[in-house]
C-alpha atoms as a PDB file:
ATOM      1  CA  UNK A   1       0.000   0.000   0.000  1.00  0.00           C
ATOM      2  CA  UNK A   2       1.425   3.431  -1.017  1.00  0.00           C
ATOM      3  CA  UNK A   3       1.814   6.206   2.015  1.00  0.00           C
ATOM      4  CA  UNK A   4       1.395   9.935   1.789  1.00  0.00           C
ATOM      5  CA  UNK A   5       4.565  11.774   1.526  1.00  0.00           C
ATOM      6  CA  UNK A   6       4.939  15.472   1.548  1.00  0.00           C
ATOM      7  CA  UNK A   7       5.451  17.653  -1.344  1.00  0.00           C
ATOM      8  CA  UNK A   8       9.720  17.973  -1.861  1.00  0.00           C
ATOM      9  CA  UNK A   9      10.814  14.428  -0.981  1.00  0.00           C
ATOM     10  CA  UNK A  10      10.693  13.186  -4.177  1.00  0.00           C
ATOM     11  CA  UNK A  11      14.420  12.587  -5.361  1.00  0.00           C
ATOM     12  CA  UNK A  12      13.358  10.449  -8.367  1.00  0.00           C
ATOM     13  CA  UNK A  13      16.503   8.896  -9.978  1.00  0.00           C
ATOM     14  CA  UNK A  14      17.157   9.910 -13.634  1.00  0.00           C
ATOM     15  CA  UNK A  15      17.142   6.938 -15.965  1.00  0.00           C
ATOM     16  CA  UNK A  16      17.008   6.732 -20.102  1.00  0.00           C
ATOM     17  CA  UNK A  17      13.344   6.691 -19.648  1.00  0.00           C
ATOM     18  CA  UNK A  18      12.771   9.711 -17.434  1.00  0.00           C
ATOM     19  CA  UNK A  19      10.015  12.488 -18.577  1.00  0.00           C
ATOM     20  CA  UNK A  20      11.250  15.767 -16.896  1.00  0.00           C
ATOM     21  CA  UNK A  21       9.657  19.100 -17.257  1.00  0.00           C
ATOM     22  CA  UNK A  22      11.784  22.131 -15.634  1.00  0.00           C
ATOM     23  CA  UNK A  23      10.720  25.551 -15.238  1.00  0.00           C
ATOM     24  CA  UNK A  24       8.146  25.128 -17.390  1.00  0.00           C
ATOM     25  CA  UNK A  25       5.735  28.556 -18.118  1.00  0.00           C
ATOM     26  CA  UNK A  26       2.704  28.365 -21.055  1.00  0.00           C
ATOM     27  CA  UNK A  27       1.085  31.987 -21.806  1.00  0.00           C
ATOM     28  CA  UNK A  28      -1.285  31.551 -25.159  1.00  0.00           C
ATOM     29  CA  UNK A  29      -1.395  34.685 -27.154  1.00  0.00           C
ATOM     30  CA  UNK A  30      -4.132  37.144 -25.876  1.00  0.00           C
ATOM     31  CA  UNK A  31      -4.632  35.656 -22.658  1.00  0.00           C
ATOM     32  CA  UNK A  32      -4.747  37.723 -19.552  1.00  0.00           C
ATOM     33  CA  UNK A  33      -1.726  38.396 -17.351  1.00  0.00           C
ATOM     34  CA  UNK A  34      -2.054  35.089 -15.841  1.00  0.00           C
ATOM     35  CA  UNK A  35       0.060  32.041 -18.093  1.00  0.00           C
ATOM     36  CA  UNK A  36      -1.368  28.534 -18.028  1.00  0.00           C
ATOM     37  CA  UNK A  37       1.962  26.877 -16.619  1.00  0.00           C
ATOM     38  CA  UNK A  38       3.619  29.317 -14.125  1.00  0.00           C
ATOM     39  CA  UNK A  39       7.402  27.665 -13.503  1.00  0.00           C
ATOM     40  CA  UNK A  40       6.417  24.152 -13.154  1.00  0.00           C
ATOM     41  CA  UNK A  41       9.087  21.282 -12.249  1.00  0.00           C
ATOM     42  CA  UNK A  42       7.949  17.640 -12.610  1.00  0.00           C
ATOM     43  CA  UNK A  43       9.930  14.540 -13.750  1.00  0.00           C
ATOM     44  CA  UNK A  44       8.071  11.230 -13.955  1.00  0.00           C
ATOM     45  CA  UNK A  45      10.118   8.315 -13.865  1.00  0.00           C
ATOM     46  CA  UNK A  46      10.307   5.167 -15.778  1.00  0.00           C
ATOM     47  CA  UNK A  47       7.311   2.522 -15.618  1.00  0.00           C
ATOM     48  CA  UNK A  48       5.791   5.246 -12.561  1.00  0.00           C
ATOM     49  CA  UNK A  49       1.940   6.061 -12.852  1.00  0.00           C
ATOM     50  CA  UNK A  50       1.205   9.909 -11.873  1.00  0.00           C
ATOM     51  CA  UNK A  51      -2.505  11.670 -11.983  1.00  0.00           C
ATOM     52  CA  UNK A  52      -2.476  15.304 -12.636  1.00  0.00           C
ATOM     53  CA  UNK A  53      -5.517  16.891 -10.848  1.00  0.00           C
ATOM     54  CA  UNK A  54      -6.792  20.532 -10.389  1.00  0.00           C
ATOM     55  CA  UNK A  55      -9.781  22.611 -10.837  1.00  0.00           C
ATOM     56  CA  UNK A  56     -10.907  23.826 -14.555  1.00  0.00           C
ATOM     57  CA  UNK A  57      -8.055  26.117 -15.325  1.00  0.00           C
ATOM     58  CA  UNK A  58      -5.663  24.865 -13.326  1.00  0.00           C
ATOM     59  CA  UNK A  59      -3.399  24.102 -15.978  1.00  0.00           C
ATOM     60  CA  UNK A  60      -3.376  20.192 -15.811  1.00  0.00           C
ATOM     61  CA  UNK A  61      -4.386  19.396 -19.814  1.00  0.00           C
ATOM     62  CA  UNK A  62      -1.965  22.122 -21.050  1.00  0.00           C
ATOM     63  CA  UNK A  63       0.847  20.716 -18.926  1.00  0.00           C
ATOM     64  CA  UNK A  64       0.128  17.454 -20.030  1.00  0.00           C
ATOM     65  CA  UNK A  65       0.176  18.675 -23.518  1.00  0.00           C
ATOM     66  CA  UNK A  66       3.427  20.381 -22.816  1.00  0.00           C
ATOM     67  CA  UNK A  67       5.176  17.172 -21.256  1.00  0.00           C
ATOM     68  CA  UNK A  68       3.923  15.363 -24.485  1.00  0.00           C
ATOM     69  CA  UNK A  69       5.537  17.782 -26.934  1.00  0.00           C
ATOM     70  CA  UNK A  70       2.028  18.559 -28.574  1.00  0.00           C
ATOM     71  CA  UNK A  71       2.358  22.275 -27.040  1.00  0.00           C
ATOM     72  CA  UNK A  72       5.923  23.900 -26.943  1.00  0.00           C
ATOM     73  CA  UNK A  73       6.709  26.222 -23.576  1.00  0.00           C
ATOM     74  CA  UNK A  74       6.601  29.561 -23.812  1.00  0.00           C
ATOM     75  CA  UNK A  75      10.045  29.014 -21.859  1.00  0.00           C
ATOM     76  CA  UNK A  76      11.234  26.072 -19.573  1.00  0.00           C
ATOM     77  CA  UNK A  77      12.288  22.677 -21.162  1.00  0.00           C
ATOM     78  CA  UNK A  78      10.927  19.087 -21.705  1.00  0.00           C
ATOM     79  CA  UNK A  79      13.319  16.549 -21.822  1.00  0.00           C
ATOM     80  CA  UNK A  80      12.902  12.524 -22.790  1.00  0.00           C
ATOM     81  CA  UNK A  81      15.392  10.385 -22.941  1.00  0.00           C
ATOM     82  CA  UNK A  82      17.877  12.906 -22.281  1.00  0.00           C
ATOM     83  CA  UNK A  83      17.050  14.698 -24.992  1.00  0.00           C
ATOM     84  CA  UNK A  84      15.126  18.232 -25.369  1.00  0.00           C
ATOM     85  CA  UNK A  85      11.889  17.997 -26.963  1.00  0.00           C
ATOM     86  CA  UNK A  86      12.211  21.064 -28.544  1.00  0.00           C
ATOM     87  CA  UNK A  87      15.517  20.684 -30.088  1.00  0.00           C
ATOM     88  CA  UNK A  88      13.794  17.761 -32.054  1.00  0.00           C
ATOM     89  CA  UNK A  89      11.334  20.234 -34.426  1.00  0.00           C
ATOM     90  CA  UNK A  90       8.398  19.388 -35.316  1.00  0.00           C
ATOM     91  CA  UNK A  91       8.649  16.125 -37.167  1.00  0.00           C
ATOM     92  CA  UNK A  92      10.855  14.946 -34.786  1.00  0.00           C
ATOM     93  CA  UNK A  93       8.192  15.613 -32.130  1.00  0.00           C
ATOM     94  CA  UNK A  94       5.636  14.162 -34.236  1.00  0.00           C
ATOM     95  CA  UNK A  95       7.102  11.823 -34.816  1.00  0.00           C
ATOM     96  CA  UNK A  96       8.109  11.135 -31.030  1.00  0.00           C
ATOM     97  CA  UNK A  97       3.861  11.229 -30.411  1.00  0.00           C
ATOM     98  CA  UNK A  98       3.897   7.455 -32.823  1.00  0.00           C
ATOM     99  CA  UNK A  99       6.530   5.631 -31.564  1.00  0.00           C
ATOM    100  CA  UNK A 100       7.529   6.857 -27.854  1.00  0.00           C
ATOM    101  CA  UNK A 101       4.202   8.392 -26.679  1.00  0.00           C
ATOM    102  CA  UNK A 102       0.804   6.612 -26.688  1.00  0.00           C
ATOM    103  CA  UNK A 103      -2.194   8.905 -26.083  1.00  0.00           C
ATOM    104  CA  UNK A 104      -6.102   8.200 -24.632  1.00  0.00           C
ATOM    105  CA  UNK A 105      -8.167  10.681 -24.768  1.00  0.00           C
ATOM    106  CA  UNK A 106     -11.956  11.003 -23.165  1.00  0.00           C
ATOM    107  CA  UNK A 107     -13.883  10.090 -26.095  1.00  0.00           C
ATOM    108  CA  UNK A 108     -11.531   7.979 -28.129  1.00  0.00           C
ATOM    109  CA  UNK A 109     -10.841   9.765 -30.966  1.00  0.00           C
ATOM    110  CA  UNK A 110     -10.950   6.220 -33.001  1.00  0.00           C
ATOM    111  CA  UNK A 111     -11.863   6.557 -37.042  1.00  0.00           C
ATOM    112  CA  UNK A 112     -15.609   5.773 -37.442  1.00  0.00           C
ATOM    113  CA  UNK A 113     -14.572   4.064 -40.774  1.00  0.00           C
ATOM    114  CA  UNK A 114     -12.354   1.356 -39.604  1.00  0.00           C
ATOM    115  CA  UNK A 115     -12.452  -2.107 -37.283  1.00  0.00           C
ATOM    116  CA  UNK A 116     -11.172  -2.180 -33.615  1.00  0.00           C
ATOM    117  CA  UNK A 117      -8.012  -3.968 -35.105  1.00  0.00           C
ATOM    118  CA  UNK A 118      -6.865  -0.896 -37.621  1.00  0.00           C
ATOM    119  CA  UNK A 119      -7.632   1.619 -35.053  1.00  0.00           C
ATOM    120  CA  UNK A 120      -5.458  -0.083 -32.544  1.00  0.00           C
ATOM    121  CA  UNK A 121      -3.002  -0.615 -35.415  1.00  0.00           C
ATOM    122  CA  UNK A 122      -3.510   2.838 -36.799  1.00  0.00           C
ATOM    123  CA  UNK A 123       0.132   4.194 -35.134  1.00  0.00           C
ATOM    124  CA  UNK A 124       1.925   1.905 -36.402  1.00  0.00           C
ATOM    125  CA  UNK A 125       0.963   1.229 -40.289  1.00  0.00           C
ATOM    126  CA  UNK A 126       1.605   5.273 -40.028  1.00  0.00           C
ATOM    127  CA  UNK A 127       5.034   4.437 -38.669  1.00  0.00           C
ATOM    128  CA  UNK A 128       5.472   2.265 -42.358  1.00  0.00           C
ATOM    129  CA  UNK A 129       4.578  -1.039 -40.683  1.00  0.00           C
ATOM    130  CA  UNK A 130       3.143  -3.161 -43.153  1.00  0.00           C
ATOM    131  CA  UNK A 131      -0.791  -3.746 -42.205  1.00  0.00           C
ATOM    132  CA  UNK A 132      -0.305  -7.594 -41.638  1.00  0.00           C
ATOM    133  CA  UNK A 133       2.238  -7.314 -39.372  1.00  0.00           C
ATOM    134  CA  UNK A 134       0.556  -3.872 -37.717  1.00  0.00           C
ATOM    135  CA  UNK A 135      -2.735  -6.328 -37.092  1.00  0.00           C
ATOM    136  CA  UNK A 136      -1.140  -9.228 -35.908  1.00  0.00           C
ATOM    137  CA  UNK A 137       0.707  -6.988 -33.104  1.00  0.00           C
ATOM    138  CA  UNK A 138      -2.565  -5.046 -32.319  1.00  0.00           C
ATOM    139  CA  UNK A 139      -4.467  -8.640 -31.942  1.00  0.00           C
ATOM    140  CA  UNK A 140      -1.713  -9.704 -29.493  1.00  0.00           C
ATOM    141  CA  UNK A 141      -2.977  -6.426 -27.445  1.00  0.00           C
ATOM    142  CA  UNK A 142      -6.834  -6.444 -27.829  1.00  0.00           C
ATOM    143  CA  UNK A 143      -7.053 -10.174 -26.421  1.00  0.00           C
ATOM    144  CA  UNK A 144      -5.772  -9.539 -23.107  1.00  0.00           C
ATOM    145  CA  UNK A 145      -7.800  -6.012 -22.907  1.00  0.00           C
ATOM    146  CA  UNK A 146     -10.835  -8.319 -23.376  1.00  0.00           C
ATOM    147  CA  UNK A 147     -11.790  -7.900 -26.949  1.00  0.00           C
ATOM    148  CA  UNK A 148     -11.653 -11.513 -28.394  1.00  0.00           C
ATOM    149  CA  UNK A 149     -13.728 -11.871 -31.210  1.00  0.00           C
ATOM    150  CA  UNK A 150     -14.365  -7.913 -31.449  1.00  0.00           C
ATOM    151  CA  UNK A 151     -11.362  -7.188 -33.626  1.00  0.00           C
ATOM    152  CA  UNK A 152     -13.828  -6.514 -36.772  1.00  0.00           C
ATOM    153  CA  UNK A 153     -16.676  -4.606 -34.990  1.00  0.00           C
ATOM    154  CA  UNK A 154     -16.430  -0.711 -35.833  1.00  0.00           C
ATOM    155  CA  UNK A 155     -16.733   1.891 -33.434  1.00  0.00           C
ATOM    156  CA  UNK A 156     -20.138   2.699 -33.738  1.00  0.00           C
ATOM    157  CA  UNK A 157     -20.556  -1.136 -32.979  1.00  0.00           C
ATOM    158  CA  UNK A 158     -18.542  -1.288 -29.397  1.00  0.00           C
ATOM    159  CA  UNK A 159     -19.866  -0.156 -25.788  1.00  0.00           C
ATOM    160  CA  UNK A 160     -18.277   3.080 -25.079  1.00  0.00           C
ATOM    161  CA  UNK A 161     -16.202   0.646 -22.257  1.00  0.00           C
ATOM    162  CA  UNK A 162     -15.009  -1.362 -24.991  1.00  0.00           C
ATOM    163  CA  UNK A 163     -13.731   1.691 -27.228  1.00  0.00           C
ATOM    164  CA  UNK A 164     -11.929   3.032 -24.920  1.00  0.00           C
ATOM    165  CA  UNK A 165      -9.892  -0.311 -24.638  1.00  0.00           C
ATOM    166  CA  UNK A 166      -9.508  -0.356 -28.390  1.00  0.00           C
ATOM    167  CA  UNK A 167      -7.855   3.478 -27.446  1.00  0.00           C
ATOM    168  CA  UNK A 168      -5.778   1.405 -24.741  1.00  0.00           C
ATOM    169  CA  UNK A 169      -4.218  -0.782 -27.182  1.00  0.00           C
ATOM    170  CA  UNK A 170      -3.709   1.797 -29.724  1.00  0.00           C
ATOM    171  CA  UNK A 171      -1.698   4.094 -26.737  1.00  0.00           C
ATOM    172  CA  UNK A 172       0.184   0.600 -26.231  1.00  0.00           C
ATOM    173  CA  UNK A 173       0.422  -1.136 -29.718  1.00  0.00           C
ATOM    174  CA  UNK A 174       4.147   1.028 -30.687  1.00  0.00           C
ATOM    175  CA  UNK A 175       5.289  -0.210 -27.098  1.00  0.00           C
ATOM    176  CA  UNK A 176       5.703   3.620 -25.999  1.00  0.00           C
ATOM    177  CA  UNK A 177       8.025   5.051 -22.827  1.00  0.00           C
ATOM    178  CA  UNK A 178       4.721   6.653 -21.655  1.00  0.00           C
ATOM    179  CA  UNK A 179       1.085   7.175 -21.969  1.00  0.00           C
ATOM    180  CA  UNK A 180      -1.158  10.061 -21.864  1.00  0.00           C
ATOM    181  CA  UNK A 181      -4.360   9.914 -20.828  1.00  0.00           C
ATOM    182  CA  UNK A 182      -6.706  12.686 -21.003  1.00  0.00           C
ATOM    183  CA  UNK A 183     -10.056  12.196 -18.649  1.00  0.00           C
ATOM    184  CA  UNK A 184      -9.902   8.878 -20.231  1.00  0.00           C
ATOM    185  CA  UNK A 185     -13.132   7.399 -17.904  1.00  0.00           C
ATOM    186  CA  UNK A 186     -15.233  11.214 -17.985  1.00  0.00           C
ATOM    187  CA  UNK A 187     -17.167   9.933 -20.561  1.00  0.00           C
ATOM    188  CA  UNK A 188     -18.219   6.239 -18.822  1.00  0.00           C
ATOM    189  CA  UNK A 189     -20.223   5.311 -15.682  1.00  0.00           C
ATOM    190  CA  UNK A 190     -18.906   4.159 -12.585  1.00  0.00           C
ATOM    191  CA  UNK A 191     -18.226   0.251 -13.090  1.00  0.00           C
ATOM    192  CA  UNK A 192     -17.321   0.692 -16.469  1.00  0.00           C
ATOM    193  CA  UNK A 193     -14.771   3.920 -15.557  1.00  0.00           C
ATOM    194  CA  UNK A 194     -13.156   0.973 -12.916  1.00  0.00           C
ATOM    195  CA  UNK A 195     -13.072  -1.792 -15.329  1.00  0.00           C
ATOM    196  CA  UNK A 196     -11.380   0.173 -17.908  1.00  0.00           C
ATOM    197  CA  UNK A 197      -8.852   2.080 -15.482  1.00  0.00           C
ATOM    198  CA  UNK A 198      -7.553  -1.271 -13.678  1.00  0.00           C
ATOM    199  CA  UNK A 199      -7.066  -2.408 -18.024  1.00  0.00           C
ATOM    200  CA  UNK A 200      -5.097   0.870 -18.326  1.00  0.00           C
ATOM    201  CA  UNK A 201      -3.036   0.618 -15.639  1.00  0.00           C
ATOM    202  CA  UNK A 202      -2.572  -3.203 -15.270  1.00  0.00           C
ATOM    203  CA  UNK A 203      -1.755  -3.026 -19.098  1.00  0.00           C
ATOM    204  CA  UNK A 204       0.974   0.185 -18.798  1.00  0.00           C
ATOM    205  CA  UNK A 205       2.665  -1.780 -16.181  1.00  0.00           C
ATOM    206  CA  UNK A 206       3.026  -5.018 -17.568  1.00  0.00           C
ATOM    207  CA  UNK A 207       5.254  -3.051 -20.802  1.00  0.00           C
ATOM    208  CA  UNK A 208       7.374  -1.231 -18.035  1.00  0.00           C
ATOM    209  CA  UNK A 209       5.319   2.305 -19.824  1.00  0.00           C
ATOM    210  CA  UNK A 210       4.692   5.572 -17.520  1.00  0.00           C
ATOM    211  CA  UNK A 211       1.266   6.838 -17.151  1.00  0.00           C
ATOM    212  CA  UNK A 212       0.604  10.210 -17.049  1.00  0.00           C
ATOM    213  CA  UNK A 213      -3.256  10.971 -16.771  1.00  0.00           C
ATOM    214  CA  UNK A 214      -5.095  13.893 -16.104  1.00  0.00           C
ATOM    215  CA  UNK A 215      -8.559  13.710 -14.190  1.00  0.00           C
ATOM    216  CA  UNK A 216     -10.443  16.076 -11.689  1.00  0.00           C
ATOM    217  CA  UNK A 217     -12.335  12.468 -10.032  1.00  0.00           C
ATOM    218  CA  UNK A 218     -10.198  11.339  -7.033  1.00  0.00           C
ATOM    219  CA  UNK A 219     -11.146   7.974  -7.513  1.00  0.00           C
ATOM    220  CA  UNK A 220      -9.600   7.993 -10.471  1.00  0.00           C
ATOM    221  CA  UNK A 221      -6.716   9.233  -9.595  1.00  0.00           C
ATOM    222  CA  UNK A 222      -6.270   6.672  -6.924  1.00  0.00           C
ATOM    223  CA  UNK A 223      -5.475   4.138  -9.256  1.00  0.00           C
ATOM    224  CA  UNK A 224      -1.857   6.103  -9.693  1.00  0.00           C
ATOM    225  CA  UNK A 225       1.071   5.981  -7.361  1.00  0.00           C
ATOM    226  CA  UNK A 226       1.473   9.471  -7.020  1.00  0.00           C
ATOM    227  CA  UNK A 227      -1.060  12.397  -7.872  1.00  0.00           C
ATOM    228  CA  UNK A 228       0.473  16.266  -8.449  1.00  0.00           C
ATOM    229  CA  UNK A 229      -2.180  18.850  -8.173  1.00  0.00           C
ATOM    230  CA  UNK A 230      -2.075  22.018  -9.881  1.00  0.00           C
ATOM    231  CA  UNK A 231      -3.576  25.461  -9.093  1.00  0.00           C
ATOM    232  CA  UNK A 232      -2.874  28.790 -11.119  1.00  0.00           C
ATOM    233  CA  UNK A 233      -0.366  26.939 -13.725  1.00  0.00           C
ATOM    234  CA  UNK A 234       1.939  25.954 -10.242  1.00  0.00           C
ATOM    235  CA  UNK A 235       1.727  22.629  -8.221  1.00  0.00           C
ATOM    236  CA  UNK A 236       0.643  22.794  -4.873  1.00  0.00           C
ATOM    237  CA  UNK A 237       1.561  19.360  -3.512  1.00  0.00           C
ATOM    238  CA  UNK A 238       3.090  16.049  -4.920  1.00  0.00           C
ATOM    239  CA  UNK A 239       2.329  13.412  -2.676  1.00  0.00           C
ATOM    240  CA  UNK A 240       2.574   9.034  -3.264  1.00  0.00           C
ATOM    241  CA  UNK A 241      -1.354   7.852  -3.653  1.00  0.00           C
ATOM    242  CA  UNK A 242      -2.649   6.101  -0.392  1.00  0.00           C
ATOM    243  CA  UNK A 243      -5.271   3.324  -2.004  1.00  0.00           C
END
């Protein structure tokens, strides 16, 4: 069982698979005086699960955004793998977001037009994976989320619990160094929200990926070892997740 520990005595060790985020400040263009981020330090290390949590402006999806390279800093620096996210441009960064990052999001976002088993393959046939080998590898990951015998049904065709595991093996399917998840359960009821978390989390851990998820439920965020809350762009306390 995890304990509370008080915000400062994390002294995570740096490894090849270390997300860190230093000083990092977002103002968008037009906003008032106030910036999104306001000098925020956070480092997530490898194979650890961390929920971001604040009230609605807070900052959390733009700082997740910013750790994942799909938002650059207006200064500070993001660095994976010891290397600087911006110094990568943009196709480097995009190309980052298909092989190193996986991504769920709250509703999905899978293609209307295609079966579970080319959505979940989607990143890598993009990646120049042929499609037979891009299925067969997606397969391997849809079984043990549950979807036997689903691989052909089309979104419209799944429970909004099963999409969301079809999104789960997508994140997964290039083997990423960490996962995103954005409110991946606000769009579920209860049982289903727990059914699909303990898939998300059981799943990140068993490839040795980070999860970095954002969510204003607490229950939620107590599947995660650790949960950083934000107000005002800063964090307020860092503290191991008592479950």
């Amino acid at each position: 069982m995890f304990t509370h520990t008080d915000i400062g005595a994390f002294d995570p060790v740096v490894t090849t698979n270390t997300l860190r985020g230093s000083a990092l400040v977002k103002t968008y263009p037009g906003a008032e005086a106030t910036p999104a981020l306001d000098g925020v330090d956070l480092t997530v290390t490898s194979g650890e699960s961390v929920a971001i949590m604040g009230p609605s402006g807070s900052g959390k999806t733009t700082l997740l955004h910013v750790l994942a390279g799909v938002l650059a800093p207006t200064s500070g620096q993001v660095v994976w793998r010891g290397r600087d996210l911006a110094a990568m441009g943009d196709a480097g960064r995009t190309r980052l977001r298909r092989t190193d990052f996986g991504f769920v999001f709250q509703s999905g976002h899978l293609l209307p037009e295609l079966p579970a088993v080319e959505n979940a393959a989607l990143p890598l046939m993009l990646s120049g994976v042929s499609r037979r080998e891009a299925t067969r590898r997606a397969e391997a990951l849809l079984a043990p989320l549950g979807l036997s015998g689903l691989s052909a049904r089309r979104p419209g065709e799944l429970s909004g619990g099963q999409a969301q595991r079809v999104a789960i093996a997508r994140a997964l399917v290039c083997e990423p160094g960490v996962v995103f998840a954005d409110e991946p359960t606000g769009a579920l009821d209860q049982g289903t929200s727990a059914e699909v978390l303990e898939q998300l989390v059981t799943r990140c851990r068993a490839v040795g990926a980070s999860l970095v998820v954002v969510t204003h439920d607490e229950n939620v965020a107590s599947w995660c070892e650790r949960t950083v809350r934000l107000r005002d762009g800063r964090i307020v306390s860092d503290a191991r997740t008592t479950r």
